[in-house]
Structure formats: structure tokens, C-alpha cells
PDB file of N, CA and C in Angstrom:
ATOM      1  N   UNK A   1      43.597  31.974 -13.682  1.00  0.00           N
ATOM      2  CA  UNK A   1      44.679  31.044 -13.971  1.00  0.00           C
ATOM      3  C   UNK A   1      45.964  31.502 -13.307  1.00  0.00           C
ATOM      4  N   UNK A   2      47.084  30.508 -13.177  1.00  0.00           N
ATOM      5  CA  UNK A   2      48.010  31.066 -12.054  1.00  0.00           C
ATOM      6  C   UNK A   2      49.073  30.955 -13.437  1.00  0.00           C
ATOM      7  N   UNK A   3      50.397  31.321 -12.834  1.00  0.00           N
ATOM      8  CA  UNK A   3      51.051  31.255 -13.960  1.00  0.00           C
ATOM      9  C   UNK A   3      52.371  30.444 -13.329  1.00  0.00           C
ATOM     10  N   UNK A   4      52.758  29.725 -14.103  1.00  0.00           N
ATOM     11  CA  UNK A   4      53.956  28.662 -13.447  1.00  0.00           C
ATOM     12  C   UNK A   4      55.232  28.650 -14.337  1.00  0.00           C
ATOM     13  N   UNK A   5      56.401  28.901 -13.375  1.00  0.00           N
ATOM     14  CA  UNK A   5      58.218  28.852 -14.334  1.00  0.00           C
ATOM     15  C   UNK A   5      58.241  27.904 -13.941  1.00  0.00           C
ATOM     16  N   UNK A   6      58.557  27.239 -15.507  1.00  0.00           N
ATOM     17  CA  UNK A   6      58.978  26.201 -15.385  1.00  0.00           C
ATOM     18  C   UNK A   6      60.565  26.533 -16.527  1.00  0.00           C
ATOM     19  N   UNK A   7      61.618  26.189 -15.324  1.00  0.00           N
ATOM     20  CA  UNK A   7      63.179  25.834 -15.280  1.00  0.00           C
ATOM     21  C   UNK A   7      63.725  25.269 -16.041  1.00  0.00           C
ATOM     22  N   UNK A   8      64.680  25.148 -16.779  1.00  0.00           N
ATOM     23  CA  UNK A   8      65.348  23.876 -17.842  1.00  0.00           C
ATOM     24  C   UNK A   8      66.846  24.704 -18.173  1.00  0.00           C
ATOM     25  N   UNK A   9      67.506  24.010 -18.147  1.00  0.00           N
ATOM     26  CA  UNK A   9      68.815  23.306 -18.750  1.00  0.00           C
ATOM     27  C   UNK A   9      68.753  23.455 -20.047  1.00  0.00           C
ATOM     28  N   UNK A  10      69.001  24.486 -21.292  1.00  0.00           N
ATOM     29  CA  UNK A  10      68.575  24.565 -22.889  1.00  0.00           C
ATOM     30  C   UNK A  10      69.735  23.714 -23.370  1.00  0.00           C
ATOM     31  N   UNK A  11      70.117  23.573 -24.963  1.00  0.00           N
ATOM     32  CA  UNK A  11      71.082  22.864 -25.508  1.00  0.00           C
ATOM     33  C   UNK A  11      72.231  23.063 -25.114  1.00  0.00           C
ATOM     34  N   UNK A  12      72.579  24.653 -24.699  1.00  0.00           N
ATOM     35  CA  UNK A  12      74.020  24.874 -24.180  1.00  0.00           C
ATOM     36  C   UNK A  12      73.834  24.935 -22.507  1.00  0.00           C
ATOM     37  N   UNK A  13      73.235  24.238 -21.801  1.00  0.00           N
ATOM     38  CA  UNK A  13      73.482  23.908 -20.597  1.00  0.00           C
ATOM     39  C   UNK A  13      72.931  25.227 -19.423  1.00  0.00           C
ATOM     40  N   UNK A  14      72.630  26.534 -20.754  1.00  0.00           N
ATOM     41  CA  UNK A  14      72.322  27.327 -19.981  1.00  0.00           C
ATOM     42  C   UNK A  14      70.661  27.324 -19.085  1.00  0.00           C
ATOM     43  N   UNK A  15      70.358  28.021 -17.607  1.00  0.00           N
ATOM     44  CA  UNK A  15      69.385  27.856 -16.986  1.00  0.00           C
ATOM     45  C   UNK A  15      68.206  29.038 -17.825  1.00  0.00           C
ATOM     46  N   UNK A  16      67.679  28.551 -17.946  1.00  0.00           N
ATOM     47  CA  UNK A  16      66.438  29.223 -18.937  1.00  0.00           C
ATOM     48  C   UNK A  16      64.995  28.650 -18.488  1.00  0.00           C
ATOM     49  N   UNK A  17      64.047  30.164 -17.883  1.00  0.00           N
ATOM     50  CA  UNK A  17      63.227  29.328 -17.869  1.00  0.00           C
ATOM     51  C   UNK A  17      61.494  30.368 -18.703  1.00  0.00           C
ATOM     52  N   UNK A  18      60.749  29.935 -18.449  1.00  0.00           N
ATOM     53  CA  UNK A  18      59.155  29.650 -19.514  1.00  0.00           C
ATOM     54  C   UNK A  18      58.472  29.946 -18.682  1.00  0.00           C
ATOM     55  N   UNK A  19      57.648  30.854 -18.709  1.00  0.00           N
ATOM     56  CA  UNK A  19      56.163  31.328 -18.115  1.00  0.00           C
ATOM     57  C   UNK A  19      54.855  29.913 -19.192  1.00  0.00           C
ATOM     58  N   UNK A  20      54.334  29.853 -18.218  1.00  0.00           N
ATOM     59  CA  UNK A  20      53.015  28.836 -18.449  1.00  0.00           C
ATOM     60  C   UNK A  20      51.840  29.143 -17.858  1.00  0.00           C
ATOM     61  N   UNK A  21      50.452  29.479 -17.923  1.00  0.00           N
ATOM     62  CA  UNK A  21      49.355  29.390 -17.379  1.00  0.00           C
ATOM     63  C   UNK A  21      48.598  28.731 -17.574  1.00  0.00           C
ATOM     64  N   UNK A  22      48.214  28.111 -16.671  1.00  0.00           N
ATOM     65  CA  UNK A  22      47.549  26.770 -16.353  1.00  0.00           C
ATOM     66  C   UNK A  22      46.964  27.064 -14.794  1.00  0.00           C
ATOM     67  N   UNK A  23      45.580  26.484 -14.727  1.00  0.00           N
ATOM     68  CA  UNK A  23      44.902  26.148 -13.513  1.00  0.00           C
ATOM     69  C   UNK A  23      45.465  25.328 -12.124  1.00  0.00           C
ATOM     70  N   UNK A  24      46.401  23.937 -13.028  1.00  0.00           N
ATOM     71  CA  UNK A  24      47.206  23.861 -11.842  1.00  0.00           C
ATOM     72  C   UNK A  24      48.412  23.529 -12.404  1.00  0.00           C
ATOM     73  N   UNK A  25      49.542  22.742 -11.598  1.00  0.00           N
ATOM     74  CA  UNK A  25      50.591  22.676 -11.938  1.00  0.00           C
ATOM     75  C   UNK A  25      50.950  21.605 -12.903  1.00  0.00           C
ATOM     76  N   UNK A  26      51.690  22.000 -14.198  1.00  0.00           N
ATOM     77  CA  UNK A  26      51.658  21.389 -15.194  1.00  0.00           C
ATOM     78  C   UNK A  26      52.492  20.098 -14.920  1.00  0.00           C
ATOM     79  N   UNK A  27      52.357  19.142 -16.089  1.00  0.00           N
ATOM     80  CA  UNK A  27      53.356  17.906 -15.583  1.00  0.00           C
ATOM     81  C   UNK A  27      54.291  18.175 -16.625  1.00  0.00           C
ATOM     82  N   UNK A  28      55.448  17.133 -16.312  1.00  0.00           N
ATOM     83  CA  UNK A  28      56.467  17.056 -16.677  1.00  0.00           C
ATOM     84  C   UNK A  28      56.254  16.973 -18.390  1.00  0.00           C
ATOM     85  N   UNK A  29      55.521  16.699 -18.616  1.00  0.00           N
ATOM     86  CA  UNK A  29      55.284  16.345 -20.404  1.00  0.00           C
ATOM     87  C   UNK A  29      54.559  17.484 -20.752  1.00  0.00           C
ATOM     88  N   UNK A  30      53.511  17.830 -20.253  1.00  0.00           N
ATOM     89  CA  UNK A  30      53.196  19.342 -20.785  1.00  0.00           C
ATOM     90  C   UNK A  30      53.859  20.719 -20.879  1.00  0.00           C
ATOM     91  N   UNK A  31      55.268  20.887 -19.662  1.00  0.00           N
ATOM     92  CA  UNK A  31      56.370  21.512 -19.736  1.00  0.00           C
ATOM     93  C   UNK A  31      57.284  21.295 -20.678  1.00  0.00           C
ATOM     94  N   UNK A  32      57.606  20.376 -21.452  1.00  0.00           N
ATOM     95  CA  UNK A  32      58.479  19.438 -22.069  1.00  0.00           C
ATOM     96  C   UNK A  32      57.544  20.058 -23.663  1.00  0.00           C
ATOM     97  N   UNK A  33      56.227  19.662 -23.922  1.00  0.00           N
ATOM     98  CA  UNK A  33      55.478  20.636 -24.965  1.00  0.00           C
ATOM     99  C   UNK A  33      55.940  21.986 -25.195  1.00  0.00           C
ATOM    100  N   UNK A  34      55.657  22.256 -24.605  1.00  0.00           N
ATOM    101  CA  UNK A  34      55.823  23.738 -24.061  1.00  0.00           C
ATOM    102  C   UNK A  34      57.222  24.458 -24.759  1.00  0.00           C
ATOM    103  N   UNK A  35      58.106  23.589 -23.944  1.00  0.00           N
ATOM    104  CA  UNK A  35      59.665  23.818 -24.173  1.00  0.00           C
ATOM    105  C   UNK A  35      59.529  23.614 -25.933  1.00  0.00           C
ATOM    106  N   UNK A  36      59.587  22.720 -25.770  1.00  0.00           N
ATOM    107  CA  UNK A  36      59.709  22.268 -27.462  1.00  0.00           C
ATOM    108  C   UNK A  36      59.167  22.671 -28.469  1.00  0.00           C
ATOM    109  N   UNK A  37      57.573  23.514 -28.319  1.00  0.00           N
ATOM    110  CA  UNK A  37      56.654  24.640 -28.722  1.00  0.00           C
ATOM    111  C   UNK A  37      58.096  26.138 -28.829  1.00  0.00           C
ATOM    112  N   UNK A  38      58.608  26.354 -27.884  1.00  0.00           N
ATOM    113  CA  UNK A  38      59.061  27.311 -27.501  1.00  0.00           C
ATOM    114  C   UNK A  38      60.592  27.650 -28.388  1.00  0.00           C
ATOM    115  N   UNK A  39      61.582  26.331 -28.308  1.00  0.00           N
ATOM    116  CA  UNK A  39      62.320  26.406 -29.001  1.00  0.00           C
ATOM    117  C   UNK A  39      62.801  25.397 -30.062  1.00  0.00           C
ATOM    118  N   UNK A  40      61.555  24.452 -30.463  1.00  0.00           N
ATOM    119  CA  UNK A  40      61.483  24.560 -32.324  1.00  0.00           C
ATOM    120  C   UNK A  40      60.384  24.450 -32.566  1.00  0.00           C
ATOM    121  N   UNK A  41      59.818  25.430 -32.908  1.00  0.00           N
ATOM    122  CA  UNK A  41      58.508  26.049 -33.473  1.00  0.00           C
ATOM    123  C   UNK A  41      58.098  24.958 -34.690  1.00  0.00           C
ATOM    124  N   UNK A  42      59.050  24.460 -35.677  1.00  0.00           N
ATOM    125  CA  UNK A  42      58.756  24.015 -36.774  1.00  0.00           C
ATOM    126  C   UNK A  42      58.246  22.379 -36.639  1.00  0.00           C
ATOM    127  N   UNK A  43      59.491  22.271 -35.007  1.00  0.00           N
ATOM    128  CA  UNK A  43      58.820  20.699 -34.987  1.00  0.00           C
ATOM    129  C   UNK A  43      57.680  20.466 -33.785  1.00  0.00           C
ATOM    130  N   UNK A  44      56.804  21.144 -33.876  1.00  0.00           N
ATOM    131  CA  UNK A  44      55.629  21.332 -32.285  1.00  0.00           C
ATOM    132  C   UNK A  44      55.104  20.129 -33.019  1.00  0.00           C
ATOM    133  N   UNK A  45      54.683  19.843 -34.417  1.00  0.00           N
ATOM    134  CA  UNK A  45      53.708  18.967 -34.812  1.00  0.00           C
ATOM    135  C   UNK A  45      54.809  17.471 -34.841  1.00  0.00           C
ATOM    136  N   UNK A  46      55.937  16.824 -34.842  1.00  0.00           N
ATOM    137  CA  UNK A  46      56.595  16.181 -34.386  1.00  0.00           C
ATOM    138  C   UNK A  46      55.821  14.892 -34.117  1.00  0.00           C
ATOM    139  N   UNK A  47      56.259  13.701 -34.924  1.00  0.00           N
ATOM    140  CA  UNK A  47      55.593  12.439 -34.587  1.00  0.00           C
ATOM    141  C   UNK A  47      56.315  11.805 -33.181  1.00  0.00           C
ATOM    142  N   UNK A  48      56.128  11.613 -32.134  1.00  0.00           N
ATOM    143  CA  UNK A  48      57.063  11.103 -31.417  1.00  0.00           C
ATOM    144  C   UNK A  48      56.189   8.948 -31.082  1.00  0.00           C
ATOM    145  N   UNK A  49      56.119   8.832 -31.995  1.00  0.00           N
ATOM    146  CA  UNK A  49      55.263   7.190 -32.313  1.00  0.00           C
ATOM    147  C   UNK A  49      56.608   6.102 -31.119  1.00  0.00           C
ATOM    148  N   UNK A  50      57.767   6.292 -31.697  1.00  0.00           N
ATOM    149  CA  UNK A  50      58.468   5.959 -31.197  1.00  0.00           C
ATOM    150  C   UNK A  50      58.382   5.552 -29.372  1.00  0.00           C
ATOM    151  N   UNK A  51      57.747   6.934 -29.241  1.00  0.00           N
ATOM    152  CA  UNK A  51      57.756   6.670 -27.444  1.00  0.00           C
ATOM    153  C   UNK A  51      56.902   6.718 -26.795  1.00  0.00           C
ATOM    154  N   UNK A  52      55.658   6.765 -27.616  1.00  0.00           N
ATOM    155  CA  UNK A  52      54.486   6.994 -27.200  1.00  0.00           C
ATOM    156  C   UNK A  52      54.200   5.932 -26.638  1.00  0.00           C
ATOM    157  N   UNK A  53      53.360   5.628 -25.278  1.00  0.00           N
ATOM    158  CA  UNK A  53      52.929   4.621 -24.597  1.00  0.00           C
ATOM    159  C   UNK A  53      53.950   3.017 -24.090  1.00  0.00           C
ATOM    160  N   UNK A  54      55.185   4.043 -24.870  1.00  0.00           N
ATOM    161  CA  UNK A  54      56.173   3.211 -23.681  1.00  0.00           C
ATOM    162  C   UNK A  54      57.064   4.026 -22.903  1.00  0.00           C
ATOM    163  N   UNK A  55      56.869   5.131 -22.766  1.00  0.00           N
ATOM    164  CA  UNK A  55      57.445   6.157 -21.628  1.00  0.00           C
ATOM    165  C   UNK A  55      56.723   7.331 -21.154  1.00  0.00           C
ATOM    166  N   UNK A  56      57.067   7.350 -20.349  1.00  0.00           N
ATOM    167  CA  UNK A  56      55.858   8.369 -19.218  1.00  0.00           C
ATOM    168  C   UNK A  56      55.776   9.969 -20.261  1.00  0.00           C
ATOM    169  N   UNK A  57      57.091  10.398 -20.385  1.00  0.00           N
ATOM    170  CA  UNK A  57      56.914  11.317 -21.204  1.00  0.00           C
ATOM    171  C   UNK A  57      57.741  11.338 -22.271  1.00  0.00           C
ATOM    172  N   UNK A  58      57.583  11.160 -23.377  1.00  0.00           N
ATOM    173  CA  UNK A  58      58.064  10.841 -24.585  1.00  0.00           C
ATOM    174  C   UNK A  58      58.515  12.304 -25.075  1.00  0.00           C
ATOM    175  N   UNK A  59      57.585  13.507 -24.744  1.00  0.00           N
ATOM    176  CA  UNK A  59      58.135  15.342 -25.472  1.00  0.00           C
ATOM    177  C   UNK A  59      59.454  14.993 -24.636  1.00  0.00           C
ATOM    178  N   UNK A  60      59.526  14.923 -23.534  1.00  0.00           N
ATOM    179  CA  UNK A  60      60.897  15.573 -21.892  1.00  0.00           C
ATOM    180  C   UNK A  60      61.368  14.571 -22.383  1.00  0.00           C
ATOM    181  N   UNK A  61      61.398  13.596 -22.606  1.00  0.00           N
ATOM    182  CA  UNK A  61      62.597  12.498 -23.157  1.00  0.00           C
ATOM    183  C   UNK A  61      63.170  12.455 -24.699  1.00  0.00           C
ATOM    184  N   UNK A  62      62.388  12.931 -25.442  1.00  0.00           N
ATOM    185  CA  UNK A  62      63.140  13.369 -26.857  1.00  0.00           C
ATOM    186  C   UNK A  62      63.979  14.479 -26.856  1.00  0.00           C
ATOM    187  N   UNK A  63      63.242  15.418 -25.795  1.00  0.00           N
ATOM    188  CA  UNK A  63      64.304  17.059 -25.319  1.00  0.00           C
ATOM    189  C   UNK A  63      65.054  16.570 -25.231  1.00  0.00           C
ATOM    190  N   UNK A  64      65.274  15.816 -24.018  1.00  0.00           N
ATOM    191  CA  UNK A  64      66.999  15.566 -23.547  1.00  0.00           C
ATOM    192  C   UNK A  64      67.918  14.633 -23.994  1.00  0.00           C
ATOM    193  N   UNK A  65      67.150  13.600 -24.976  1.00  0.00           N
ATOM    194  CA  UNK A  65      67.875  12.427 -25.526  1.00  0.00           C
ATOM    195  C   UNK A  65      68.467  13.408 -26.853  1.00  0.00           C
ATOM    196  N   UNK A  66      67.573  13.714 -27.796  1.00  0.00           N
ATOM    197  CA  UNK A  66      68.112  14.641 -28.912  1.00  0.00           C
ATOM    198  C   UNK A  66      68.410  15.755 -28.282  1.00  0.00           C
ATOM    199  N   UNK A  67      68.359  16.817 -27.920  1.00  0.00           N
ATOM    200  CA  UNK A  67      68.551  18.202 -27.533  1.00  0.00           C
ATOM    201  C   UNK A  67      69.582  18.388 -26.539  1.00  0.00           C
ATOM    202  N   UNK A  68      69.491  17.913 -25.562  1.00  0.00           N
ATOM    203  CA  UNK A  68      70.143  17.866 -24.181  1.00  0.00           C
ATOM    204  C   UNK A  68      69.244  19.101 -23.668  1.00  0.00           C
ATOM    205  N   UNK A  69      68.320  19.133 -23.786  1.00  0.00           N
ATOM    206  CA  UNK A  69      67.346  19.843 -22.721  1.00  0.00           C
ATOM    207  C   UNK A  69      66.645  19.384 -21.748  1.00  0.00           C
ATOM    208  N   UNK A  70      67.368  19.561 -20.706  1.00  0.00           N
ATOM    209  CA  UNK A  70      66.615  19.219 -19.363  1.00  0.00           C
ATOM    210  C   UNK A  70      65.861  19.894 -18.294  1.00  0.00           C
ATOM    211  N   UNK A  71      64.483  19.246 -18.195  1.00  0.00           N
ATOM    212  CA  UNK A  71      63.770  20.226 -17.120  1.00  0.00           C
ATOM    213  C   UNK A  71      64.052  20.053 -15.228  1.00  0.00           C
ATOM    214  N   UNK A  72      64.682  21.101 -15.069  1.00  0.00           N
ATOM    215  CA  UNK A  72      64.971  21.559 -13.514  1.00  0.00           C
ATOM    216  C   UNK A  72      64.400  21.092 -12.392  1.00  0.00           C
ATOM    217  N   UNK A  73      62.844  22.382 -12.516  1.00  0.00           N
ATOM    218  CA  UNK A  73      61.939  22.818 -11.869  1.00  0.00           C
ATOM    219  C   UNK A  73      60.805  23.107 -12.755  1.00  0.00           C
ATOM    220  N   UNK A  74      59.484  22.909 -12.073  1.00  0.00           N
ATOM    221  CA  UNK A  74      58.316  23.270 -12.446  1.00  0.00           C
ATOM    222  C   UNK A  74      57.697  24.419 -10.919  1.00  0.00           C
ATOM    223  N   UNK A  75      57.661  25.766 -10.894  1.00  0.00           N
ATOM    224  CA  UNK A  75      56.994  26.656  -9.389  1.00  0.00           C
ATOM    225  C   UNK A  75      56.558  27.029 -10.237  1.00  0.00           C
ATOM    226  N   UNK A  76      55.329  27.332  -8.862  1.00  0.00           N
ATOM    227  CA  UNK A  76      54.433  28.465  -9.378  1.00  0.00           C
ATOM    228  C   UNK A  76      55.065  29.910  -9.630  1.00  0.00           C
ATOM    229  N   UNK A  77      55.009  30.723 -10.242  1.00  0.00           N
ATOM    230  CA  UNK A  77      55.841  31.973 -10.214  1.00  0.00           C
ATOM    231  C   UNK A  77      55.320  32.922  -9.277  1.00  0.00           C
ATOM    232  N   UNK A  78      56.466  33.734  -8.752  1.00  0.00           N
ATOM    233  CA  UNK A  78      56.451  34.223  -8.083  1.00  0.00           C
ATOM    234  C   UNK A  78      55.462  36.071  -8.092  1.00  0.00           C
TER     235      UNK A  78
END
């Protein structure tokens, strides 16, 4: 498995980024899991009904609509 940083923008704007391993390169919503796995643990289980199957990624769009967490970059790490 390779391991991939993936980049983001946290609540205070600072650049912060997440080790991931995965076979290939993750998408924007499984980074967005990830993130949200990462920094609120309590809400990983999180209904997001709201956006489900009317936006591409409903985790990366609740980050940044509630949170202001935005993802950067997704590389493979170095």
C-alpha cells in the first residue's frame, strides 16, 4: 500500500496535513472521512442524509460549510 498527504486548510486556516494508506489515490470524499475521522472523533458516525446523493461529496462539503475545513491537495507522500 502506498501512503498519500493529503493537505487541508483546518478551522483556523492553518495548513495541516494526514497520512492515508490506500492502494490508490483517495478521492476527495474519502479524504474529507478521514479529516473528519481525524478531527471529531465523536462525530465519524454523523448522519449527513441531508447531502447525500445530491452532492458529489457531502463529508468535504459539511467540513467546509460547518468547519471551514478545506482540502488543498491530495500526493502521494513523499
Amino acid at each position: 500500500m502506498k501512503e498519500w498527504e493529503v493537505i487541508f486548510a483546518d478551522q483556523k486556516g492553518v495548513p495541516t496535513s494526514l497520512l492515508l494508506h490506500a492502494e490508490h489515490c483517495p478521492s476527495e470524499e474519502d479524504a474529507a472521512r478521514a479529516i473528519r475521522t481525524h478531527l471529531f472523533p465523536v462525530m465519524d458516525e454523523l448522519d449527513l442524509n441531508d447531502f447525500q446523493d445530491r452532492t458529489v461529496s457531502p463529508t468535504a462539503r459539511w467540513l467546509k460549510e460547518h468547519s471551514g475545513v478545506t482540502i488543498t491537495t491530495i500526493q502521494e507522500a513523499p
